[in-house]
PDB file of N, CA and C in Angstrom:
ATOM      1  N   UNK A   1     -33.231   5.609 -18.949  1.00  0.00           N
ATOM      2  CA  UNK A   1     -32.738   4.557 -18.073  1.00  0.00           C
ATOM      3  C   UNK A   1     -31.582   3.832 -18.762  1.00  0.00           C
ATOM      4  N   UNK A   2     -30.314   3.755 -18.121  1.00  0.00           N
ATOM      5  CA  UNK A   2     -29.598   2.968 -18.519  1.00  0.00           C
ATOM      6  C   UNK A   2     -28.823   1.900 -18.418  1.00  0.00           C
ATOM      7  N   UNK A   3     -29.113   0.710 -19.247  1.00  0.00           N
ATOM      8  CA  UNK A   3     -28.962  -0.762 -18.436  1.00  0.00           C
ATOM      9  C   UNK A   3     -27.428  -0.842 -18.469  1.00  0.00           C
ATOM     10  N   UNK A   4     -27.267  -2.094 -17.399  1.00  0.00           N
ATOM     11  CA  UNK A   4     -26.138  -2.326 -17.124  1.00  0.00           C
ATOM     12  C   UNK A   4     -25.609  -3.532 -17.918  1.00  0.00           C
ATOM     13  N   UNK A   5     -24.624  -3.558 -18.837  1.00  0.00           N
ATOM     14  CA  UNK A   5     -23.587  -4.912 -19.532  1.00  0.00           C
ATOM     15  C   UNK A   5     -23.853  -5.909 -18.376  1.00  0.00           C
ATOM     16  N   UNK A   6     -23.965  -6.913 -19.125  1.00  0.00           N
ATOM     17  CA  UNK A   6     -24.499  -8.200 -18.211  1.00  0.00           C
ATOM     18  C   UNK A   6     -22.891  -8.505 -17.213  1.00  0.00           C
ATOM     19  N   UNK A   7     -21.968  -8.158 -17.523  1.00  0.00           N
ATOM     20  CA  UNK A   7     -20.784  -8.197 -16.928  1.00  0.00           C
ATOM     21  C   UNK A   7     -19.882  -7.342 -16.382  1.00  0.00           C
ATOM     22  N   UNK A   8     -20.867  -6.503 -16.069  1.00  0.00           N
ATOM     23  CA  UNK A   8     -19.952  -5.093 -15.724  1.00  0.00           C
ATOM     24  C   UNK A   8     -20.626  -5.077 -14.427  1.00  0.00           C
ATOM     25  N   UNK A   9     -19.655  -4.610 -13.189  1.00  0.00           N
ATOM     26  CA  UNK A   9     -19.720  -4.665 -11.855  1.00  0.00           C
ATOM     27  C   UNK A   9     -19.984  -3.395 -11.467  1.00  0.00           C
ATOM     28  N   UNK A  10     -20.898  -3.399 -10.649  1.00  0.00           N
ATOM     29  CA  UNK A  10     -21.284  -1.829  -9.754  1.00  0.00           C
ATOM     30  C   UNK A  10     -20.359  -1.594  -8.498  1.00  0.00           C
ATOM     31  N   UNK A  11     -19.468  -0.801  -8.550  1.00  0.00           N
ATOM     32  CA  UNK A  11     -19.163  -0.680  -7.082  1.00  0.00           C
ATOM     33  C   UNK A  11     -18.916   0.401  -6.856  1.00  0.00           C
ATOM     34  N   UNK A  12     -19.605   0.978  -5.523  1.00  0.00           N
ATOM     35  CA  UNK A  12     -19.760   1.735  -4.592  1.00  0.00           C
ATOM     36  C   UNK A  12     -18.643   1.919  -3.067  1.00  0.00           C
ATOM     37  N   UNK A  13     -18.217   3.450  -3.243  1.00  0.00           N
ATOM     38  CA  UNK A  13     -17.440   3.935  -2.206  1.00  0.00           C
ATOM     39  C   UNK A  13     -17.526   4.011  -1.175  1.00  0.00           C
ATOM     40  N   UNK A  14     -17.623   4.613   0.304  1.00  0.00           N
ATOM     41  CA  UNK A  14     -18.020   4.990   1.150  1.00  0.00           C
ATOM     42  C   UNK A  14     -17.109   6.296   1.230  1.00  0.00           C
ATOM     43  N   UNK A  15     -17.366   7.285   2.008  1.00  0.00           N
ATOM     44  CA  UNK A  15     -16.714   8.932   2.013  1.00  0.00           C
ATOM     45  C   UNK A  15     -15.349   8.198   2.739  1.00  0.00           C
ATOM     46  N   UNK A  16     -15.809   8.024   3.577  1.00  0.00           N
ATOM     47  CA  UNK A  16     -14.821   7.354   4.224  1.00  0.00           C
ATOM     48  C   UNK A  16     -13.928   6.583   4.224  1.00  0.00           C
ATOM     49  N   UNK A  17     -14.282   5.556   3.452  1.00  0.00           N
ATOM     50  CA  UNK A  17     -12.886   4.719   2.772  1.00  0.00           C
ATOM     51  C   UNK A  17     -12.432   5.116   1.566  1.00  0.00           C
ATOM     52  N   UNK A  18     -13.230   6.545   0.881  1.00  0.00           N
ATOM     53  CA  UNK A  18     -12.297   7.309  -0.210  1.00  0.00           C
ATOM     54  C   UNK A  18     -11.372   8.057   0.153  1.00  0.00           C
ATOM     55  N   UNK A  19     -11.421   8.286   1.340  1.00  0.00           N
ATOM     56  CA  UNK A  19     -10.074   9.089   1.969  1.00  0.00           C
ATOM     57  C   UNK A  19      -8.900   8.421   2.017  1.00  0.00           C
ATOM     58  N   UNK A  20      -9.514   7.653   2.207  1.00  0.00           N
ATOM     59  CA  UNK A  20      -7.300   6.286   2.698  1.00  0.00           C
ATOM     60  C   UNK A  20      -7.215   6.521   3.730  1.00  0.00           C
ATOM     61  N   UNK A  21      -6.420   5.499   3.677  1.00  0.00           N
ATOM     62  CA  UNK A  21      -5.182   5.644   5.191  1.00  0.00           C
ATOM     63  C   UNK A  21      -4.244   5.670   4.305  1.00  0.00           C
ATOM     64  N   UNK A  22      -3.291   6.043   4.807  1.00  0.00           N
ATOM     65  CA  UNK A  22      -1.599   6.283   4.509  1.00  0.00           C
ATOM     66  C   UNK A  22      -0.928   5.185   5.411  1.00  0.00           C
ATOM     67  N   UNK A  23      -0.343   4.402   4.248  1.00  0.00           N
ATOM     68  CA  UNK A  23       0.678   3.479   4.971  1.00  0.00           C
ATOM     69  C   UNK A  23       2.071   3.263   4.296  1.00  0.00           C
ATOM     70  N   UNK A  24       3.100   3.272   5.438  1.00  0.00           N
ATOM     71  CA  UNK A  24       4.511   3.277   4.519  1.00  0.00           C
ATOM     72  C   UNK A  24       5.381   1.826   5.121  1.00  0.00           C
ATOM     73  N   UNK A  25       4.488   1.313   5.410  1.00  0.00           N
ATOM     74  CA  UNK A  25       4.917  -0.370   5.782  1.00  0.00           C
ATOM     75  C   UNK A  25       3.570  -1.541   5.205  1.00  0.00           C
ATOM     76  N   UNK A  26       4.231  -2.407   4.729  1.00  0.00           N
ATOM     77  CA  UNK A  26       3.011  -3.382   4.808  1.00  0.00           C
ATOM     78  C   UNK A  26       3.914  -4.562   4.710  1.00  0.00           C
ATOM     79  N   UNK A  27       2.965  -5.343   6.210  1.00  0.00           N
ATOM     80  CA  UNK A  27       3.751  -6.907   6.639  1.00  0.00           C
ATOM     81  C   UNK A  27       2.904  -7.892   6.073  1.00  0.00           C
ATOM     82  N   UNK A  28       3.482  -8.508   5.192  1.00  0.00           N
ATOM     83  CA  UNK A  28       2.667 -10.072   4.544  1.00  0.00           C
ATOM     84  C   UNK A  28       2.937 -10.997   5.239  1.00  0.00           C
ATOM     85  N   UNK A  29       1.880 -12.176   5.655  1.00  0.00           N
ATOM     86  CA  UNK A  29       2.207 -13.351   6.490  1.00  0.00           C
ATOM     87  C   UNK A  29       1.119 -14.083   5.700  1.00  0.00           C
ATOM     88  N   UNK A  30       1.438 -15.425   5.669  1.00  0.00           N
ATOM     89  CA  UNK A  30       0.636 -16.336   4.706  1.00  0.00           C
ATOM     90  C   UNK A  30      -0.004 -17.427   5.573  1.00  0.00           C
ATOM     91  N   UNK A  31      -0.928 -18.345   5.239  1.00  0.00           N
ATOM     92  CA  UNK A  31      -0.772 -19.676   5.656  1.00  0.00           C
ATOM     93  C   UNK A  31      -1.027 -20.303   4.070  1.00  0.00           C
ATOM     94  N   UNK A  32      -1.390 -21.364   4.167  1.00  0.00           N
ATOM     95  CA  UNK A  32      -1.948 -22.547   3.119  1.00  0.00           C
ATOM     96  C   UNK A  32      -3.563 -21.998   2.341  1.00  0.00           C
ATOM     97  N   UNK A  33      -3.755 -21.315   3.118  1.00  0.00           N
ATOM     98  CA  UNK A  33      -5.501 -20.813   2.740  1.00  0.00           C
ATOM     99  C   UNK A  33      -5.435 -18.988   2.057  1.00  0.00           C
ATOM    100  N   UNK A  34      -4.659 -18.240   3.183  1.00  0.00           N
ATOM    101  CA  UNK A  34      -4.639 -16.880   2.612  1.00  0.00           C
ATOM    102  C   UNK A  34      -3.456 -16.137   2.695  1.00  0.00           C
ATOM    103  N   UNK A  35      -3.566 -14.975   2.221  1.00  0.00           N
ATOM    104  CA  UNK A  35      -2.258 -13.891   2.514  1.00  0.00           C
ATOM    105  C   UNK A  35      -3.127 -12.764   3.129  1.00  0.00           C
ATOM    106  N   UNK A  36      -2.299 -12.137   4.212  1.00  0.00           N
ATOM    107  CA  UNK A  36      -3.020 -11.471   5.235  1.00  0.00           C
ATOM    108  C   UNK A  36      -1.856  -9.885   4.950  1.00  0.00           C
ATOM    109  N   UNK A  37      -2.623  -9.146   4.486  1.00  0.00           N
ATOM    110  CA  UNK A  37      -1.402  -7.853   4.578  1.00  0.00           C
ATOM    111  C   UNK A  37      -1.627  -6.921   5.464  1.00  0.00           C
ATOM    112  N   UNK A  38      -1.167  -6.925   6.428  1.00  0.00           N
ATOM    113  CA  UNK A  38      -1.319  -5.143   7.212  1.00  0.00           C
ATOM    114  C   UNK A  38      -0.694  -3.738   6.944  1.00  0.00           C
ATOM    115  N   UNK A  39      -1.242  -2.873   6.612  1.00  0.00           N
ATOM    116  CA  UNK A  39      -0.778  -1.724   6.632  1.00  0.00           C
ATOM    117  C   UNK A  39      -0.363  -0.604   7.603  1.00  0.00           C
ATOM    118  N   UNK A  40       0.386  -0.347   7.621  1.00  0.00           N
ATOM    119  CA  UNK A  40       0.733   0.452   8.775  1.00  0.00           C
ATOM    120  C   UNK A  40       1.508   1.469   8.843  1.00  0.00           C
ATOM    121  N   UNK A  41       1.334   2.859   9.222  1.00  0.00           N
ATOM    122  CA  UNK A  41       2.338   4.089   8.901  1.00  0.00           C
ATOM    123  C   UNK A  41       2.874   4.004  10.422  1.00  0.00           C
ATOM    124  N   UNK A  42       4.346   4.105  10.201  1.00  0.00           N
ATOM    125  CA  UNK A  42       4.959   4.298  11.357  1.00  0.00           C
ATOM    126  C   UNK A  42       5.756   5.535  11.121  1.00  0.00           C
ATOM    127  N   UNK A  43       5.860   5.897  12.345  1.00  0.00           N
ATOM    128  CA  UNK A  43       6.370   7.554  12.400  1.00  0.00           C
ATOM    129  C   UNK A  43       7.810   7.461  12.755  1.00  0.00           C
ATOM    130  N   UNK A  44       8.949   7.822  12.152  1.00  0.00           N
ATOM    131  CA  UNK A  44      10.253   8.165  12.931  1.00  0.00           C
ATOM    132  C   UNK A  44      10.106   8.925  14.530  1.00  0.00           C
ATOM    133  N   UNK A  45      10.789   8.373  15.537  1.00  0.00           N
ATOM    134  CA  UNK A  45      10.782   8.887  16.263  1.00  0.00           C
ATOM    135  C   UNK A  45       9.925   8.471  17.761  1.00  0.00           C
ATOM    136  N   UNK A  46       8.758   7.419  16.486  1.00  0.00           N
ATOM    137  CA  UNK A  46       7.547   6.916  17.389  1.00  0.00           C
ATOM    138  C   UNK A  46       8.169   5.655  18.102  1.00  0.00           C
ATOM    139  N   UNK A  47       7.796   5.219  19.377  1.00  0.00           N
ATOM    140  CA  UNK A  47       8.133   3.420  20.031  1.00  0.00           C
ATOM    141  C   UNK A  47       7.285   2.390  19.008  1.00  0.00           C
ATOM    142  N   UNK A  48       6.207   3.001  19.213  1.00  0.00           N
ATOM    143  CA  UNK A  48       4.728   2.074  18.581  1.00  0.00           C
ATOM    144  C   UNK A  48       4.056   2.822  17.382  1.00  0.00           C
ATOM    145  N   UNK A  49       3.794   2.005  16.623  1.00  0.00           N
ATOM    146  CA  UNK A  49       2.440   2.263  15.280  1.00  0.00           C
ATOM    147  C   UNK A  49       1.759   0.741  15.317  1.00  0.00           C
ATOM    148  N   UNK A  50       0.750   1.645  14.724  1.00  0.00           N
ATOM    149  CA  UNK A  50      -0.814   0.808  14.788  1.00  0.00           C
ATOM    150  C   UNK A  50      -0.806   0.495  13.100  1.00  0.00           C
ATOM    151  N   UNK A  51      -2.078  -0.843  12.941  1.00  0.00           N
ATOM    152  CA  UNK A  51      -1.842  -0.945  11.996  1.00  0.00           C
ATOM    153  C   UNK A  51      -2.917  -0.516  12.029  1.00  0.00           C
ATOM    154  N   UNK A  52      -3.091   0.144   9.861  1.00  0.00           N
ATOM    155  CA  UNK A  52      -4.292   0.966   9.772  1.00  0.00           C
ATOM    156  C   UNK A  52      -5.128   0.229   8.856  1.00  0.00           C
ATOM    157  N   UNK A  53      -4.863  -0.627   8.246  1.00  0.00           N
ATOM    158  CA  UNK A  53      -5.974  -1.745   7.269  1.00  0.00           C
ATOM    159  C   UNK A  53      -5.063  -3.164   7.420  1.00  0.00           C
ATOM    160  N   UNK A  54      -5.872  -3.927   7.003  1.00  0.00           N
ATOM    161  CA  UNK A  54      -5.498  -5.319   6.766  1.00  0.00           C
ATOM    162  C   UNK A  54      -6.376  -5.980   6.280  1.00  0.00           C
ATOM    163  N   UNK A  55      -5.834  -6.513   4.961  1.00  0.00           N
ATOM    164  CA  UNK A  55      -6.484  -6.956   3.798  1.00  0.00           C
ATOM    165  C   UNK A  55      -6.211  -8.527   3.910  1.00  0.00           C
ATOM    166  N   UNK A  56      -7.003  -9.530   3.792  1.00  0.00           N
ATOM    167  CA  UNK A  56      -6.776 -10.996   3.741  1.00  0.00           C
ATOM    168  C   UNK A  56      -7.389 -11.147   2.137  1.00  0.00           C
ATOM    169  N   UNK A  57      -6.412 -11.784   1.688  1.00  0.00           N
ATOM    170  CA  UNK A  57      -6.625 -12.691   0.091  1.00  0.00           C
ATOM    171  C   UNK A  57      -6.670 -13.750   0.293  1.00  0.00           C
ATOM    172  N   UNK A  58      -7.654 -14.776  -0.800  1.00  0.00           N
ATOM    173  CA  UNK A  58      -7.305 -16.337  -1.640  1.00  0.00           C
ATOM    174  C   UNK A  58      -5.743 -16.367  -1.600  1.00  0.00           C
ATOM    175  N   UNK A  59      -4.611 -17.302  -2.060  1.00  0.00           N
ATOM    176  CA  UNK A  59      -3.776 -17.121  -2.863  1.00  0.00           C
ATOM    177  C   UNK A  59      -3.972 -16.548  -4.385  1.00  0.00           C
ATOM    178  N   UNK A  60      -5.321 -17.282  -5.008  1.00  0.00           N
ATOM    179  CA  UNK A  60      -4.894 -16.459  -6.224  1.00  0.00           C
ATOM    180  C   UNK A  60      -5.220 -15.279  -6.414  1.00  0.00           C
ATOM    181  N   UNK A  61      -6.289 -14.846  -5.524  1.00  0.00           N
ATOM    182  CA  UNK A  61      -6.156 -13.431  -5.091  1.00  0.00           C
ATOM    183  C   UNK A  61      -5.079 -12.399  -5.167  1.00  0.00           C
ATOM    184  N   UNK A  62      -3.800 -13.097  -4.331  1.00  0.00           N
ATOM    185  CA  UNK A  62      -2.295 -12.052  -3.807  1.00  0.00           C
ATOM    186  C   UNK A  62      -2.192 -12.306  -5.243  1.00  0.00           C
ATOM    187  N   UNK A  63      -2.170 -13.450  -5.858  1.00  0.00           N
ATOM    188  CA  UNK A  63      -1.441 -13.538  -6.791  1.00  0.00           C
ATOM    189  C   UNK A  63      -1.379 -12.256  -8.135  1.00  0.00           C
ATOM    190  N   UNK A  64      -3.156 -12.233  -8.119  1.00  0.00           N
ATOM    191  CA  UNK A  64      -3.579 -11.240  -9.187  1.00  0.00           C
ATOM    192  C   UNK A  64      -3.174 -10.117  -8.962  1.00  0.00           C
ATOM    193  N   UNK A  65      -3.029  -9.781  -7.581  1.00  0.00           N
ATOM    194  CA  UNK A  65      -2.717  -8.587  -6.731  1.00  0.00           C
ATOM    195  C   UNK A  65      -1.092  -8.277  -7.319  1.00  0.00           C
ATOM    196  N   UNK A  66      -0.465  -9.020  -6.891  1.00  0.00           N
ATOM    197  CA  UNK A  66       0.805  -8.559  -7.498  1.00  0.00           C
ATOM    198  C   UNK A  66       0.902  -8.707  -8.677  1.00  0.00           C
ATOM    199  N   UNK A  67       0.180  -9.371  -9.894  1.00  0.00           N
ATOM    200  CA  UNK A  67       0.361  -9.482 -11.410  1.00  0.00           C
ATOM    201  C   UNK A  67       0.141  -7.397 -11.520  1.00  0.00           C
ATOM    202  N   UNK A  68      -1.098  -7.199 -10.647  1.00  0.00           N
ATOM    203  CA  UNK A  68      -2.221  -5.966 -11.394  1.00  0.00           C
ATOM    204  C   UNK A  68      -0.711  -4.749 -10.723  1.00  0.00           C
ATOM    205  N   UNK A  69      -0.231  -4.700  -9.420  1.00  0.00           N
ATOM    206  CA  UNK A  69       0.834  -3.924  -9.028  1.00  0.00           C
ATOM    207  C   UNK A  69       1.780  -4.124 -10.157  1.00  0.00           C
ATOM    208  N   UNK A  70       2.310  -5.021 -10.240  1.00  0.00           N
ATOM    209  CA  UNK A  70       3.055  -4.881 -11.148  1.00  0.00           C
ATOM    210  C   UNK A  70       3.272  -4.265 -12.918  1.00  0.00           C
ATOM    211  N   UNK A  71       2.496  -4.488 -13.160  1.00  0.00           N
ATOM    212  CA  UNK A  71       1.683  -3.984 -14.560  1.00  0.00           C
ATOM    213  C   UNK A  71       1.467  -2.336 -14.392  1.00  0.00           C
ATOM    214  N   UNK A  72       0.874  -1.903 -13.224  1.00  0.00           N
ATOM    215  CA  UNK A  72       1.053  -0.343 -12.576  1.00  0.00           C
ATOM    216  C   UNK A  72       1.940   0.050 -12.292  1.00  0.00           C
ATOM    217  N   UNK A  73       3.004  -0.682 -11.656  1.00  0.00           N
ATOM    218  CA  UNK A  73       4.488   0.199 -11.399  1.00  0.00           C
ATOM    219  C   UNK A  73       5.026   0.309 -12.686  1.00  0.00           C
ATOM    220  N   UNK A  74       4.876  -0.643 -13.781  1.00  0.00           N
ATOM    221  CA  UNK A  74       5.680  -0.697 -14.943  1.00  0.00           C
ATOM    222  C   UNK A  74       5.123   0.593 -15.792  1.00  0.00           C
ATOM    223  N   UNK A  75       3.909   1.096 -16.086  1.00  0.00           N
ATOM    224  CA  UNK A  75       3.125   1.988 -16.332  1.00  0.00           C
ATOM    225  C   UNK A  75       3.514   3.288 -15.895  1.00  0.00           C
ATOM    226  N   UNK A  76       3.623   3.373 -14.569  1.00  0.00           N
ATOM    227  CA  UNK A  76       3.949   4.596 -13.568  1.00  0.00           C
ATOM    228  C   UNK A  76       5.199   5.007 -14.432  1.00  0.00           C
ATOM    229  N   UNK A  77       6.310   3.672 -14.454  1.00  0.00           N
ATOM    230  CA  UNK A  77       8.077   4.054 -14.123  1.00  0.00           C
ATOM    231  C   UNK A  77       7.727   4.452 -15.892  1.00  0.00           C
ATOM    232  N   UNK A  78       7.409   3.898 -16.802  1.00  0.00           N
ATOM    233  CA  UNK A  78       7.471   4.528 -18.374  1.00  0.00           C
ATOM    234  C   UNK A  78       6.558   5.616 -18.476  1.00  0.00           C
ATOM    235  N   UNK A  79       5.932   6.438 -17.617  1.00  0.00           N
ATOM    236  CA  UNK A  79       5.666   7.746 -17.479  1.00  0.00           C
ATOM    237  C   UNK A  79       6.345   8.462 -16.783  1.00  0.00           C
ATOM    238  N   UNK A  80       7.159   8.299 -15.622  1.00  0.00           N
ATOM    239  CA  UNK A  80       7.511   9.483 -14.101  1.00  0.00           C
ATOM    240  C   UNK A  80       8.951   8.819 -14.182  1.00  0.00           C
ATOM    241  N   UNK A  81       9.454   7.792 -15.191  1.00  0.00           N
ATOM    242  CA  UNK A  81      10.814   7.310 -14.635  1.00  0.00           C
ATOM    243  C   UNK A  81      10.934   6.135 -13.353  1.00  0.00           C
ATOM    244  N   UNK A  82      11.900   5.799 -13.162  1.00  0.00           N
ATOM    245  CA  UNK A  82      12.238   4.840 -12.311  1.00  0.00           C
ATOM    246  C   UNK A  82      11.942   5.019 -11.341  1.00  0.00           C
ATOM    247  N   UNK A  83      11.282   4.209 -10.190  1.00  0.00           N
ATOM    248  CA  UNK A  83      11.124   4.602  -8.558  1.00  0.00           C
ATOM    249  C   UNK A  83      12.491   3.928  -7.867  1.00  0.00           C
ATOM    250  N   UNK A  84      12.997   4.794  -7.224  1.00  0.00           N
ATOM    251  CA  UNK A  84      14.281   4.006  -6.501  1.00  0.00           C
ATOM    252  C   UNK A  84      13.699   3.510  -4.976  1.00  0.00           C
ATOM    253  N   UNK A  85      14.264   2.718  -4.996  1.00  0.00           N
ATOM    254  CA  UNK A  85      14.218   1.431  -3.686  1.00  0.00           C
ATOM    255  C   UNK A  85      14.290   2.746  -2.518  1.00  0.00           C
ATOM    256  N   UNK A  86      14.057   2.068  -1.266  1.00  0.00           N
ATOM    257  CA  UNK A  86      13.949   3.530  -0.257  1.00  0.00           C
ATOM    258  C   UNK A  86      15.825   3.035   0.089  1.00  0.00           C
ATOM    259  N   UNK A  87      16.870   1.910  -0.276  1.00  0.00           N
ATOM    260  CA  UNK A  87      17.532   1.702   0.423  1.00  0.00           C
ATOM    261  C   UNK A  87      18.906   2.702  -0.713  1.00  0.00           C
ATOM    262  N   UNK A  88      18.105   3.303  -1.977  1.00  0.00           N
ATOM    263  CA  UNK A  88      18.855   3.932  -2.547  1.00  0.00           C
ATOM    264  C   UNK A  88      18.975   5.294  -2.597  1.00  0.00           C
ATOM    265  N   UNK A  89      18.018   5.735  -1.394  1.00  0.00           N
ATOM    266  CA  UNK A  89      17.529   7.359  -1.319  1.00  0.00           C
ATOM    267  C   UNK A  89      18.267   7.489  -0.062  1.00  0.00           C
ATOM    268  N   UNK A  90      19.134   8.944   0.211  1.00  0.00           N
ATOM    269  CA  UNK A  90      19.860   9.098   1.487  1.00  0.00           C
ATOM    270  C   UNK A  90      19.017   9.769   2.162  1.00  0.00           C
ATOM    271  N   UNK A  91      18.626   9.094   3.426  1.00  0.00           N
ATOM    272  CA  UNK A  91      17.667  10.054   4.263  1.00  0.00           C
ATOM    273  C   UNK A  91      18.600  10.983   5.218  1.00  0.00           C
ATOM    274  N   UNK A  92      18.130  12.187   5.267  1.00  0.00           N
ATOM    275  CA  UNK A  92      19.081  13.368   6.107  1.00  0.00           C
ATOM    276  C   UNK A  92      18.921  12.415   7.525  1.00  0.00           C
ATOM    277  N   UNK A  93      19.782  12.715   8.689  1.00  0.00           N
ATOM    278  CA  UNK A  93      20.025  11.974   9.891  1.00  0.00           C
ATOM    279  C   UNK A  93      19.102  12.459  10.846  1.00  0.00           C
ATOM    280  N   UNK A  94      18.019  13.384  10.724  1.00  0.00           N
ATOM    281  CA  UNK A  94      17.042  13.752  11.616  1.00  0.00           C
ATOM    282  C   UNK A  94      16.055  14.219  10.857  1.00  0.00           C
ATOM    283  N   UNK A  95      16.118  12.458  10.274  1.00  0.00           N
ATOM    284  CA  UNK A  95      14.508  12.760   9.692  1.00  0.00           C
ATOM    285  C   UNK A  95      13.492  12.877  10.466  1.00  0.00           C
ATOM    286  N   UNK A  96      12.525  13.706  10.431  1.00  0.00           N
ATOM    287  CA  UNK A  96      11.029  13.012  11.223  1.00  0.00           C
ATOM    288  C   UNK A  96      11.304  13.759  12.467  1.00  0.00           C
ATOM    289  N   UNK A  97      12.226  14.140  13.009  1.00  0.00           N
ATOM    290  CA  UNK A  97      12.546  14.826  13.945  1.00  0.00           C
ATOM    291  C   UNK A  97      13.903  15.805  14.849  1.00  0.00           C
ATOM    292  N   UNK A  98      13.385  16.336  15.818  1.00  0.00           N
ATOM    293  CA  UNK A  98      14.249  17.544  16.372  1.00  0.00           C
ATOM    294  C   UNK A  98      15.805  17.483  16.342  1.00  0.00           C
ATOM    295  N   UNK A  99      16.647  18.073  15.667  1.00  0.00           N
ATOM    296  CA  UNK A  99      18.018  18.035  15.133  1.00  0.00           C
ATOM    297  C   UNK A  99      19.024  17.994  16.493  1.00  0.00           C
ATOM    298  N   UNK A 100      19.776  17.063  17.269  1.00  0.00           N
ATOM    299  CA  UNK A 100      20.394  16.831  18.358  1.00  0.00           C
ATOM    300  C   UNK A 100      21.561  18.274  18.712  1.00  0.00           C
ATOM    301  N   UNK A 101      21.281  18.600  20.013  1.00  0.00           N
ATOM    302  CA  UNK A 101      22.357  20.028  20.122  1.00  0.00           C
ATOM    303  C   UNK A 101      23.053  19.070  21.463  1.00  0.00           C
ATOM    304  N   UNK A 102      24.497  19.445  21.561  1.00  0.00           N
ATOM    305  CA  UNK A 102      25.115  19.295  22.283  1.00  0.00           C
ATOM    306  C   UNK A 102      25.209  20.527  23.658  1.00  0.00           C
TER     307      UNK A 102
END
């Protein structure tokens, strides 16, 4: 039998929320009490996307949230190199979809 560190946290997955969602947008909106993030993959090409999670934080919650992201991107970029901004990557002109014929 093996005991658990008086400070060490158990946590448990579900199959289902080990899969993910895939999201390539996320909208932050705040008040005085929390930060509310939605995630949401939107498709080129699509009118509408849905959002697929939405996470509400404390403030010091977001806060830790972006300390712990940050500390991981810095990690990532001094292993894999720099991530460039999406506004520095040229996307071909029919991305996501059917190439226009005259």
């Amino acid at each position: 039998m093996t005991e658990q560190q008086p400070n060490q946290l158990n946590i448990e997955i579900s199959e289902e929320v080990a899969e993910g969602a895939y999201a390539n947008l996320a909208i932050i909106t705040h008040s005085h009490a929390e930060f509310v993030i939605d995630f949401v993959n939107v498709m080129p090409g699509t009118p509408k996307s849905k959002v697929k999670s939405r996470i509400i934080l404390t403030p010091q919650h977001a806060k830790r949230f972006m300390k712990a992201m940050t500390e991981n991107i810095n990690k990532y970029e001094a292993i894999n190199g720099t991530i460039k901004d999406l506004e520095e990557i040229e996307l071909p002109m029919n991305f996501g979809g059917p190439t226009a014929q005259a």
